[in-house]
C-alpha atoms as a PDB file:
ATOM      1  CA  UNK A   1      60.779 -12.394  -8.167  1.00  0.00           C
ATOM      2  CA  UNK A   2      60.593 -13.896  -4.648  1.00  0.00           C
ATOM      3  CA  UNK A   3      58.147 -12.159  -1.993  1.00  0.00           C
ATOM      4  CA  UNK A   4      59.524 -10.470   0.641  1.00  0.00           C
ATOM      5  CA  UNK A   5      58.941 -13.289   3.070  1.00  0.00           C
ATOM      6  CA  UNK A   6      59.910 -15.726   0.319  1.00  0.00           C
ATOM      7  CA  UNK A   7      56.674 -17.941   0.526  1.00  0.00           C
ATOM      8  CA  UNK A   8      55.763 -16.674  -3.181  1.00  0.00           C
ATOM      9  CA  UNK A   9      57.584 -16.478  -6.355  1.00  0.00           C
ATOM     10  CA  UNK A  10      56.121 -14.172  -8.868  1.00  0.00           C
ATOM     11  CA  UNK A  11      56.524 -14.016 -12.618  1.00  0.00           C
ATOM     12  CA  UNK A  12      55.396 -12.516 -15.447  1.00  0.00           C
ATOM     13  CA  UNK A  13      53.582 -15.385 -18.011  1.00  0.00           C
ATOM     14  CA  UNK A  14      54.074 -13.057 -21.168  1.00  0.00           C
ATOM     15  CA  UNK A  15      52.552  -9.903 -22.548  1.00  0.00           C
ATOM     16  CA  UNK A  16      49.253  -8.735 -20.902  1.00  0.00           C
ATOM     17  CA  UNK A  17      48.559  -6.709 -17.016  1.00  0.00           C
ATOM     18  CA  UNK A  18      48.803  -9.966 -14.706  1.00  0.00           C
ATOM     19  CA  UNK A  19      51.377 -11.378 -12.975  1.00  0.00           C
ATOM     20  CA  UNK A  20      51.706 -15.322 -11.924  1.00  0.00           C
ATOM     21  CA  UNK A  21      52.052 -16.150  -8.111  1.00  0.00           C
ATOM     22  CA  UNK A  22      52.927 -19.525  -6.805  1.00  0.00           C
ATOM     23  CA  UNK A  23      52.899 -20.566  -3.213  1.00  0.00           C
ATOM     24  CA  UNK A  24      56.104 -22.195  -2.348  1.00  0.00           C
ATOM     25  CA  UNK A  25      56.847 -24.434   1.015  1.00  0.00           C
ATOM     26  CA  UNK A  26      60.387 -25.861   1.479  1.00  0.00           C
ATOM     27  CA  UNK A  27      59.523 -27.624   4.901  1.00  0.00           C
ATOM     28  CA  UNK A  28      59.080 -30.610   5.667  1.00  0.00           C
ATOM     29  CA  UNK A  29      59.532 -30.919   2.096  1.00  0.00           C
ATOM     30  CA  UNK A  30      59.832 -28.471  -0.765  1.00  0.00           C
ATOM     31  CA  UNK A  31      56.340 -28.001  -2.526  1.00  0.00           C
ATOM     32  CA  UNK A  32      54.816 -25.591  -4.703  1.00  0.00           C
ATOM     33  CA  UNK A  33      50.807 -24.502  -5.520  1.00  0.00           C
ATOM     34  CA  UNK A  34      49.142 -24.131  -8.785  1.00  0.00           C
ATOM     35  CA  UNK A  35      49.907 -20.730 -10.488  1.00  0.00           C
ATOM     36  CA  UNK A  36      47.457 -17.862  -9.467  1.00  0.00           C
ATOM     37  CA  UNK A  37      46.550 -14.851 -11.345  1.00  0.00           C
ATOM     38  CA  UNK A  38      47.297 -11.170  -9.894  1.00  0.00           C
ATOM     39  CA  UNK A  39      46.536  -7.674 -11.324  1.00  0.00           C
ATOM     40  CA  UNK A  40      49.559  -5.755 -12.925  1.00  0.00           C
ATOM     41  CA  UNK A  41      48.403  -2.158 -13.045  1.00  0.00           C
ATOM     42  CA  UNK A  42      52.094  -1.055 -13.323  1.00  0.00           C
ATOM     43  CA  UNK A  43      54.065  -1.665 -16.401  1.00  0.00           C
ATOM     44  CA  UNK A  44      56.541  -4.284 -17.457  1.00  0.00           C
ATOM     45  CA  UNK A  45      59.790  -4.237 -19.018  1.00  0.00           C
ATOM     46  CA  UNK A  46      61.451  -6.373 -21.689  1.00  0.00           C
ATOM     47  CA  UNK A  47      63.739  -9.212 -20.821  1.00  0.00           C
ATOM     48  CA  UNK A  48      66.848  -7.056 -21.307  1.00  0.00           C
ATOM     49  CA  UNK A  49      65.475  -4.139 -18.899  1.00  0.00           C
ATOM     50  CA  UNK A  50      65.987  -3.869 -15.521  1.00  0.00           C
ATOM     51  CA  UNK A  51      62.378  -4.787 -13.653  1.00  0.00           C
ATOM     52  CA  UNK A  52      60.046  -2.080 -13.349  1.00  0.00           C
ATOM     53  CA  UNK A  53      58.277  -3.109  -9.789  1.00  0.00           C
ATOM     54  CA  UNK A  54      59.290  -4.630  -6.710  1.00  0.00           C
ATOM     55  CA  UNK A  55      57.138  -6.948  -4.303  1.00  0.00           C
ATOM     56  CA  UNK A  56      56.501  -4.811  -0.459  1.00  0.00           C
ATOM     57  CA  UNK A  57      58.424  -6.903   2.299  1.00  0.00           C
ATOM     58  CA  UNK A  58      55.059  -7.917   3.852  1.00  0.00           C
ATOM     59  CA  UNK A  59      51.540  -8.416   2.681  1.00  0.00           C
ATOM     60  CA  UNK A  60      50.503  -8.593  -1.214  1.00  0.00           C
ATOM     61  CA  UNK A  61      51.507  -5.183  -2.307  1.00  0.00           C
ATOM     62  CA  UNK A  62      53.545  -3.836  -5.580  1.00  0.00           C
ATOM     63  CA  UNK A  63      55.323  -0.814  -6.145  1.00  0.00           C
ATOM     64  CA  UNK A  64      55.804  -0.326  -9.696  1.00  0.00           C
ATOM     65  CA  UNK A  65      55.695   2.500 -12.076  1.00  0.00           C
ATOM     66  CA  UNK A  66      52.257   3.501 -13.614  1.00  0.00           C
ATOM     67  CA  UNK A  67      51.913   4.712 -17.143  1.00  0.00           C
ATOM     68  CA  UNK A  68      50.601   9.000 -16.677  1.00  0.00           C
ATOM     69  CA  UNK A  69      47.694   7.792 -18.681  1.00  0.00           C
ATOM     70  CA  UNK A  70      47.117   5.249 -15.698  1.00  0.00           C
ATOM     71  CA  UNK A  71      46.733   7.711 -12.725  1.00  0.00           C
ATOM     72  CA  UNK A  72      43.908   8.166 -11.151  1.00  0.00           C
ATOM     73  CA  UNK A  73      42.738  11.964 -10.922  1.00  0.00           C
ATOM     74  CA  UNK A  74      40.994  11.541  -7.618  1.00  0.00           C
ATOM     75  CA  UNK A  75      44.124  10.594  -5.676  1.00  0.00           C
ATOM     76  CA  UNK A  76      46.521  13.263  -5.160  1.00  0.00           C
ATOM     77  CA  UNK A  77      50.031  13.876  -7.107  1.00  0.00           C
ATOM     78  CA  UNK A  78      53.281  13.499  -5.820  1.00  0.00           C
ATOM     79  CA  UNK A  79      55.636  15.284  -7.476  1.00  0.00           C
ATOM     80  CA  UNK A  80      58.495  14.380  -5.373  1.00  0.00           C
ATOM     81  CA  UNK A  81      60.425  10.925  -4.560  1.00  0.00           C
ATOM     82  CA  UNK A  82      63.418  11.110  -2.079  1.00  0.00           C
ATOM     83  CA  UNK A  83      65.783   8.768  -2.463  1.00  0.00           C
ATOM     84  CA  UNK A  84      68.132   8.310   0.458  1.00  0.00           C
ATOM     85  CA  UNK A  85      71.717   6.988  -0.808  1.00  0.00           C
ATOM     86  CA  UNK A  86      74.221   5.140   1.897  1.00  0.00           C
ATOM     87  CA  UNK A  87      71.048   5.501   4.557  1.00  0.00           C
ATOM     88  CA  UNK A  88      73.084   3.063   6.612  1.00  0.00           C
ATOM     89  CA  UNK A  89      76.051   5.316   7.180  1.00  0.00           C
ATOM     90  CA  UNK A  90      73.264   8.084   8.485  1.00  0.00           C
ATOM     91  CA  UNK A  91      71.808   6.192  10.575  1.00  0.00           C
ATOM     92  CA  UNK A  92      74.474   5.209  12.267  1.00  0.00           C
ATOM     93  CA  UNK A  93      75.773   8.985  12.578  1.00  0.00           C
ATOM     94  CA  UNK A  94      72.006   9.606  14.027  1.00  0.00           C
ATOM     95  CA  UNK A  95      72.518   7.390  16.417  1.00  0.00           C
ATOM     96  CA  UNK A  96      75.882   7.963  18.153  1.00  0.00           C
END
C-alpha cells in the first residue's frame, strides 16, 4: 500500500503487529531506502481478504480496525461510524 503522498510503500513482511515502510524517490532517478519497521496495533487480513487498514493522506497515521480486546478503556467509545455514500453528488447539491 502506497502512502497518501506516495513517497512510502508499506507492506506487511508476514505474521506478527509491524508493518514494513520503504522510502521511495522517483526523481532524478527512481530509488528506494532500506525497509523500516512500524507498529501494527490494528489487525491484518489474509491474502484473500480485502485489507483491513488504510494509510491517512498526510503524515504517518493508520486507520485500521482494532481487536475489542485491544481498546483502550481510558479513551472514550464510539459507537457510531457514518458513512456518507455518493458524497460527491451532495456536495454539489450543497453548493448550488
Amino acid at each position: 500500500m502506497w502512502s497518501g503522498d506516495g513517497r512510502e510503500l508499506f507492506y506487511t513482511p508476514g505474521p506478527g503487529n509491524t508493518l514494513e515502510a520503504i522510502k521511495v524517490t522517483t526523481s532524478p532517478a527512481f530509488s528506494f531506502a532500506h525497509a523500516e519497521s512500524v507498529a501494527r496495533p490494528f489487525t491484518n487480513s489474509p491474502p484473500t481478504a480485502g485489507r483491513a487498514f488504510d494509510a491517512a493522506p498526510e503524515g504517518p497515521r493508520f486507520l485500521g480496525l482494532l481487536p475489542a480486546s485491544a481498546a483502550d478503556p481510558s479513551s472514550p467509545r464510539r459507537d457510531e461510524i457514518r458513512v456518507v455514500l455518493n458524497w460527491f453528488e451532495e456536495l454539489k447539491s450543497r453548493v448550488r
